[in-house]
C-alpha atoms as a PDB file:
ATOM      1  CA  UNK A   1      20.095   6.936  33.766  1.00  0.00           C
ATOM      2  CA  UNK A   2      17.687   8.817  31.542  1.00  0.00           C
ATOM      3  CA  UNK A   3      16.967   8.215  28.058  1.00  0.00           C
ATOM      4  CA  UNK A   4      15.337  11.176  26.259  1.00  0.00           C
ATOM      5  CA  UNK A   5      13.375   9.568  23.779  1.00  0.00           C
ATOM      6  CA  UNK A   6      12.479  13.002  21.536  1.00  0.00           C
ATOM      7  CA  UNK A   7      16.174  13.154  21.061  1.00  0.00           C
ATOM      8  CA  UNK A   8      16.524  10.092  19.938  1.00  0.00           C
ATOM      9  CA  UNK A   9      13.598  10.273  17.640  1.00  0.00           C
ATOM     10  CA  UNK A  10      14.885  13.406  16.174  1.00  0.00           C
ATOM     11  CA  UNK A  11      17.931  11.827  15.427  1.00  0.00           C
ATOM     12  CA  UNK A  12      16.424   8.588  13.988  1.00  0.00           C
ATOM     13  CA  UNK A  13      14.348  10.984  11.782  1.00  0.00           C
ATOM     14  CA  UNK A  14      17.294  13.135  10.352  1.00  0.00           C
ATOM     15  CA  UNK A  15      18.769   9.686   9.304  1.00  0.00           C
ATOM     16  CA  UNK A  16      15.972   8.167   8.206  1.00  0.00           C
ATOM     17  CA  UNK A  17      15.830  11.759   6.260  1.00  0.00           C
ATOM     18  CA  UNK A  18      19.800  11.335   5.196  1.00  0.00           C
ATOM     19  CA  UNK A  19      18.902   7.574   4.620  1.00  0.00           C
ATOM     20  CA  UNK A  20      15.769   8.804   1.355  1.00  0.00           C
ATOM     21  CA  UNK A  21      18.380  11.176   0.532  1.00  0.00           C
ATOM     22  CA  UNK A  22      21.088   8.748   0.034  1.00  0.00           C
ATOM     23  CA  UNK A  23      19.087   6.277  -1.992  1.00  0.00           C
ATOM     24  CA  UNK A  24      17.247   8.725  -4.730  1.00  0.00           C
ATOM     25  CA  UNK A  25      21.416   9.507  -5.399  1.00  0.00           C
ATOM     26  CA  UNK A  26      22.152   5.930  -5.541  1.00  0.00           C
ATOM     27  CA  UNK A  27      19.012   5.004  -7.906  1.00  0.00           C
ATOM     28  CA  UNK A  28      20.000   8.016 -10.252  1.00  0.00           C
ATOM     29  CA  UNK A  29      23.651   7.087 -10.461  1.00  0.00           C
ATOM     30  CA  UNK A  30      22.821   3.343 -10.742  1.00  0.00           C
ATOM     31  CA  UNK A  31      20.476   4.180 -14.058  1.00  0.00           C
ATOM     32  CA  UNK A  32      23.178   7.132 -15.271  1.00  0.00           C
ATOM     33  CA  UNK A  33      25.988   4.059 -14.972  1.00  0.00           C
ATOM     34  CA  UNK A  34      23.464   1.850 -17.583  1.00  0.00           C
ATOM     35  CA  UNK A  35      22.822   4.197 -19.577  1.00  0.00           C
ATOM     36  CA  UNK A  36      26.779   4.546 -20.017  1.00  0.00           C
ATOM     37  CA  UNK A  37      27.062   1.001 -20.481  1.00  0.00           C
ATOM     38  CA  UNK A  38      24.180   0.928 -22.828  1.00  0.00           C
ATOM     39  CA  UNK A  39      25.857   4.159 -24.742  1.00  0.00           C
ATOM     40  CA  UNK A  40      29.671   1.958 -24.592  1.00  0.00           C
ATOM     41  CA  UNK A  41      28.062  -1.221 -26.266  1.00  0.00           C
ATOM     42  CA  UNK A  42      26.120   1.057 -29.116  1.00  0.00           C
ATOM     43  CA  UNK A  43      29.852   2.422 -29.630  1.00  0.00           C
ATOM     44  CA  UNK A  44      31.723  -0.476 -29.753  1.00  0.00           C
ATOM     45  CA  UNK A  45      28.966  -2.496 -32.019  1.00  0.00           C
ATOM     46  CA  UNK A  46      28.788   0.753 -34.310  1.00  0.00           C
ATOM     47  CA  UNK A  47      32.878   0.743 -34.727  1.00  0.00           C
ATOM     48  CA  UNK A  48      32.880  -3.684 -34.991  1.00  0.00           C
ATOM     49  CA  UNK A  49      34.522  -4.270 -31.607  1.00  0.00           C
ATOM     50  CA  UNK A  50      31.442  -6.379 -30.192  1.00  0.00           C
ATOM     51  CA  UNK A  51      32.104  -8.333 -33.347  1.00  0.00           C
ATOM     52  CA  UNK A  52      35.951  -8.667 -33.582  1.00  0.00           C
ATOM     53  CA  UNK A  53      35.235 -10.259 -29.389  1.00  0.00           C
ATOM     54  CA  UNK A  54      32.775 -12.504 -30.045  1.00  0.00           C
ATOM     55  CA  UNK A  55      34.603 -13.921 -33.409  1.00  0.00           C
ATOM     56  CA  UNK A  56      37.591 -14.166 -31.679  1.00  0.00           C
ATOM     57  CA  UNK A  57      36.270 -16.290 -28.841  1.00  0.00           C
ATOM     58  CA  UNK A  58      34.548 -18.891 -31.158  1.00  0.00           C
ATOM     59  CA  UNK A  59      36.141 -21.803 -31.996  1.00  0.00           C
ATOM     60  CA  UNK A  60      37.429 -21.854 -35.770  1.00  0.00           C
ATOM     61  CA  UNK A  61      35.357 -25.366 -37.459  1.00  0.00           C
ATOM     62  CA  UNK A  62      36.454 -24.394 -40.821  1.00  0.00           C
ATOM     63  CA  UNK A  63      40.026 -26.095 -40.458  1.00  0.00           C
ATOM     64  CA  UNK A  64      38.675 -29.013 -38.700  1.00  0.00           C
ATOM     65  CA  UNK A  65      38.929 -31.981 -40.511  1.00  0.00           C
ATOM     66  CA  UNK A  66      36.738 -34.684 -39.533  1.00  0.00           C
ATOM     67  CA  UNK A  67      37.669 -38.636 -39.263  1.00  0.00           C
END
């Protein structure tokens, strides 16, 4: 059995190649998906939706009464 080694190369090269490729698309969807989630959380705080959450999951201590 022979193993041809510049075949191999060139095809650990083209997917090394595929591999760069891959990643810069990754990296630039990655910041494109925070920048969407930044963009969501501007929209939501502008309209008072952040707000209406976070009020709703605090505990009410005005009708407390204390012993």
């Amino acid at each position: 059995m022979f193993l041809d080694v510049g075949k191999m190369q060139a095809e650990y090269d083209a997917m090394a190649a595929q591999k760069a490729k891959l990643k810069k698309t990754y990296q630039t969807a990655e910041k494109e998906a925070a920048e969407v989630d930044k963009q969501l959380k501007n929209i939501r705080q502008y309209l008072g939706i952040e707000k209406e959450k976070q009020e709703k999951s605090k505990p009410n201590r005005k009708h407390e009464t204390s012993l």
